[in-house]
Each structure stands twice: as C-alpha cells, then as structure tokens.
C-alpha atoms as a PDB file:
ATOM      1  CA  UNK A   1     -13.358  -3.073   8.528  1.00  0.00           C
ATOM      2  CA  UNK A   2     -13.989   0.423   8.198  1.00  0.00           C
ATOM      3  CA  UNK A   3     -11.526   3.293   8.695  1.00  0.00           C
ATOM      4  CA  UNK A   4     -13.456   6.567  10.341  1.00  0.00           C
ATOM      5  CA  UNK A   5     -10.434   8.789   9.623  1.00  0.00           C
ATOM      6  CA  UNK A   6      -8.749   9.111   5.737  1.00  0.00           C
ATOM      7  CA  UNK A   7      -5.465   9.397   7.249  1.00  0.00           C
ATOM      8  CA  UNK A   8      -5.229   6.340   9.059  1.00  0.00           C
ATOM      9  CA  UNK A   9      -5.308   4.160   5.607  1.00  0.00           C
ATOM     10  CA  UNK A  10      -2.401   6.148   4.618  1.00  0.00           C
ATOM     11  CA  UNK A  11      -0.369   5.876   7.619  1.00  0.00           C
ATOM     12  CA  UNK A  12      -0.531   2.326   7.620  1.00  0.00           C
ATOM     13  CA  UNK A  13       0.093   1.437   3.995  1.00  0.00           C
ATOM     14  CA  UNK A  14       2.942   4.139   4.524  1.00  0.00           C
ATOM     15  CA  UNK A  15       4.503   1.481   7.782  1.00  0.00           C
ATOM     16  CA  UNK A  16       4.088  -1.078   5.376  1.00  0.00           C
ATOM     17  CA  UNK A  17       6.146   0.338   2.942  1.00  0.00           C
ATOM     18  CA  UNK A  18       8.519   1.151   5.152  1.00  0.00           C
ATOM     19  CA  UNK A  19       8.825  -1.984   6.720  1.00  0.00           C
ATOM     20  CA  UNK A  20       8.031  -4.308   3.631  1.00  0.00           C
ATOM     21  CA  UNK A  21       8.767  -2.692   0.663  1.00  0.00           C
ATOM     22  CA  UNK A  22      12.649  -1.668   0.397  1.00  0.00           C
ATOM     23  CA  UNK A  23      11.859   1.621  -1.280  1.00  0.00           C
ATOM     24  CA  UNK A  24      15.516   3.582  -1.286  1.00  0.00           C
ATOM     25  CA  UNK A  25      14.229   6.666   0.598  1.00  0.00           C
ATOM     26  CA  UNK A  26      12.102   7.417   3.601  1.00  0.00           C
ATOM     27  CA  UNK A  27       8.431   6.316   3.446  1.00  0.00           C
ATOM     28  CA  UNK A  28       7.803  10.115   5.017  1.00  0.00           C
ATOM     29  CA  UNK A  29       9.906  11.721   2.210  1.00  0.00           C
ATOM     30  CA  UNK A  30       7.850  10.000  -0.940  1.00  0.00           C
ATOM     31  CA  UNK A  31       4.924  11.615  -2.451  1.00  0.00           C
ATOM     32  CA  UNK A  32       1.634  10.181  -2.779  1.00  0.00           C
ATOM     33  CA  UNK A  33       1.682   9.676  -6.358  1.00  0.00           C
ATOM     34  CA  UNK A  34       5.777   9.134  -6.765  1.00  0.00           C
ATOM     35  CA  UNK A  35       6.655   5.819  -8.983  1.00  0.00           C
ATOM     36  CA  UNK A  36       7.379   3.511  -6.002  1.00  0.00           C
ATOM     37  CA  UNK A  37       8.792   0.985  -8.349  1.00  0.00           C
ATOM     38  CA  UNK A  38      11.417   3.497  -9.686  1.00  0.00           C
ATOM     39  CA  UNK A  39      12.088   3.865  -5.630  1.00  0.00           C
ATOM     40  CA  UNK A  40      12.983   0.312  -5.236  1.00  0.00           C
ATOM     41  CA  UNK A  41       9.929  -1.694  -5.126  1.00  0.00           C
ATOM     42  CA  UNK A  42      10.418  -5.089  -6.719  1.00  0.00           C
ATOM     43  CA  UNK A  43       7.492  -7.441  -7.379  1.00  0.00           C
ATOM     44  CA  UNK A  44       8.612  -9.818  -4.743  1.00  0.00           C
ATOM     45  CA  UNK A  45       8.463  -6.592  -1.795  1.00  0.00           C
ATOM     46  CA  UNK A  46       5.023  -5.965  -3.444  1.00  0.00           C
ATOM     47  CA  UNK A  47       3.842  -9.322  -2.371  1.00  0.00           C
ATOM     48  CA  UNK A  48       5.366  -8.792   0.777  1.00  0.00           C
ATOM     49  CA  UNK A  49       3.319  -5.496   1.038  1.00  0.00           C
ATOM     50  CA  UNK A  50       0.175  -6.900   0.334  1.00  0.00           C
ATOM     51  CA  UNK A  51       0.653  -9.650   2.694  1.00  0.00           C
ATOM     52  CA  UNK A  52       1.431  -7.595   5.829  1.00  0.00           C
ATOM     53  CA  UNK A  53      -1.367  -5.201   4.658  1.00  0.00           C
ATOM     54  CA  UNK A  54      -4.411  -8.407   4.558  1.00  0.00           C
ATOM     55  CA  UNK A  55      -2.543  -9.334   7.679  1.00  0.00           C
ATOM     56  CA  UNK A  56      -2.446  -5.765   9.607  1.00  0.00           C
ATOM     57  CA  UNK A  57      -5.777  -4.651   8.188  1.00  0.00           C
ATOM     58  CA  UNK A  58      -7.617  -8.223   8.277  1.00  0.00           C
ATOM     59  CA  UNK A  59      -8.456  -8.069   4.573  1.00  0.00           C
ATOM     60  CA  UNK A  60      -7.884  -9.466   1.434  1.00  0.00           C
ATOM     61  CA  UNK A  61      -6.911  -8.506  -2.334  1.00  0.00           C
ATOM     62  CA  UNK A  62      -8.922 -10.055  -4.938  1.00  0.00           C
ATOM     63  CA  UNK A  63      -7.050 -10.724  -8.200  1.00  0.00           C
ATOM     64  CA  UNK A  64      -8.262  -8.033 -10.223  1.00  0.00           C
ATOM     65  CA  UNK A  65      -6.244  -6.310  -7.578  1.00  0.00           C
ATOM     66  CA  UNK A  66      -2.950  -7.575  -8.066  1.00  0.00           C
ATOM     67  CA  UNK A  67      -1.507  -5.871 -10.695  1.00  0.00           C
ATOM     68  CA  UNK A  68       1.825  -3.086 -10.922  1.00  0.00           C
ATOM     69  CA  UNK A  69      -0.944  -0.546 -11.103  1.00  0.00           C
ATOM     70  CA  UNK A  70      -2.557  -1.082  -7.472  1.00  0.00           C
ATOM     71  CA  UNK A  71       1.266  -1.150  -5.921  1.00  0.00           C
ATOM     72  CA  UNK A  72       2.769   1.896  -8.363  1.00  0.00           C
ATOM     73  CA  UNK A  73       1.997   4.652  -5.752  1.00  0.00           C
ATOM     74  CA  UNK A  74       0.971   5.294  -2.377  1.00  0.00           C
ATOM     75  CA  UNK A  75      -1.862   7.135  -3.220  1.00  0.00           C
ATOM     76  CA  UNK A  76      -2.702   4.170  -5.772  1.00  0.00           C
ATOM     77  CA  UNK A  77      -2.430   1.678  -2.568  1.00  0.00           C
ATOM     78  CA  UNK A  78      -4.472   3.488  -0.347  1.00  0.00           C
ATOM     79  CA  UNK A  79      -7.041   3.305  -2.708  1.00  0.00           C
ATOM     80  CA  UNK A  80      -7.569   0.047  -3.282  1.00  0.00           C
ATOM     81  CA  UNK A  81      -7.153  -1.141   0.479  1.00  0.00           C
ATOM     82  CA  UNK A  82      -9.927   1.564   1.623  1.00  0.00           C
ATOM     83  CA  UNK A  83     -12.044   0.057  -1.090  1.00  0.00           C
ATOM     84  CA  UNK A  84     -11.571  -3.554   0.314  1.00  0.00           C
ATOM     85  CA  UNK A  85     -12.035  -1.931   3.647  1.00  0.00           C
ATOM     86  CA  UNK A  86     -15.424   0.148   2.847  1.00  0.00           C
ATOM     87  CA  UNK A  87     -14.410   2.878   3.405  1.00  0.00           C
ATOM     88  CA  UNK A  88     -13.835   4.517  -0.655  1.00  0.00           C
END
C-alpha cells in the first residue's frame, strides 16, 4: 500500500496512538520526536499499536521491527510503517 501524501502516515499512526496507546496527553499536543514511553506507553499498548496499525493499514511488522526503538516516537513510527508501506 502506498501513501501519495506524507501526512496521511502521520495522521493515522497519530489515531492509533490515541486510541491504542494510553499516552497521558493529547496525541495532537505530542511532538514528533517526544519519548512516548515517558508519556505512558507501556509495552503491552505498543503491541496494541502495532496491531491496529497492520490491521488499519493492511500491513505487517517484521521482527527486526519490533523493538522500543520503532515505538519510542511518533516520528520513529511513521517511519517504519511508510517503509513497510513503500512509501520511505
């Protein structure tokens, strides 16, 4: 699947979030590169963020990708799913 706009990635990771990841402020208020795990992210919401992301976007994280670094930042998560998606 490939994304035509950059934003749309972002948006969509930044539902996620809001919806999956029990960060402790709004998804709208947290900068790209803020520590999402010193916002609340657990491990367990990560997993819960990567599932609804394969599921929403119709892809899926390889192992090398499952690591605190991939899920530390917005900017971080974007990443990685536009490289699944083809579109890095």
């Amino acid at each position: 699947m490939q994304f035509n706009t950059g934003g749309v990635v972002d948006e969509v990771v930044r539902e996620i979030l809001a919806r999956h990841g029990r960060i402790s402020v709004p998804i709208a208020d947290v900068d790209g590169g803020a520590d999402l795990f010193a916002l609340g992210l657990t491990s367990h919401a990560a997993v819960n963020v990567m599932l609804a992301i394969e599921d929403r976007l119709a892809i899926e994280f390889p192992d090398e990708l499952m690591s605190k670094a991939v899920f530390a930042s917005v900017d971080s998560l974007v990443g990685a799913v536009r490289s699944l998606a083809g579109d890095a």
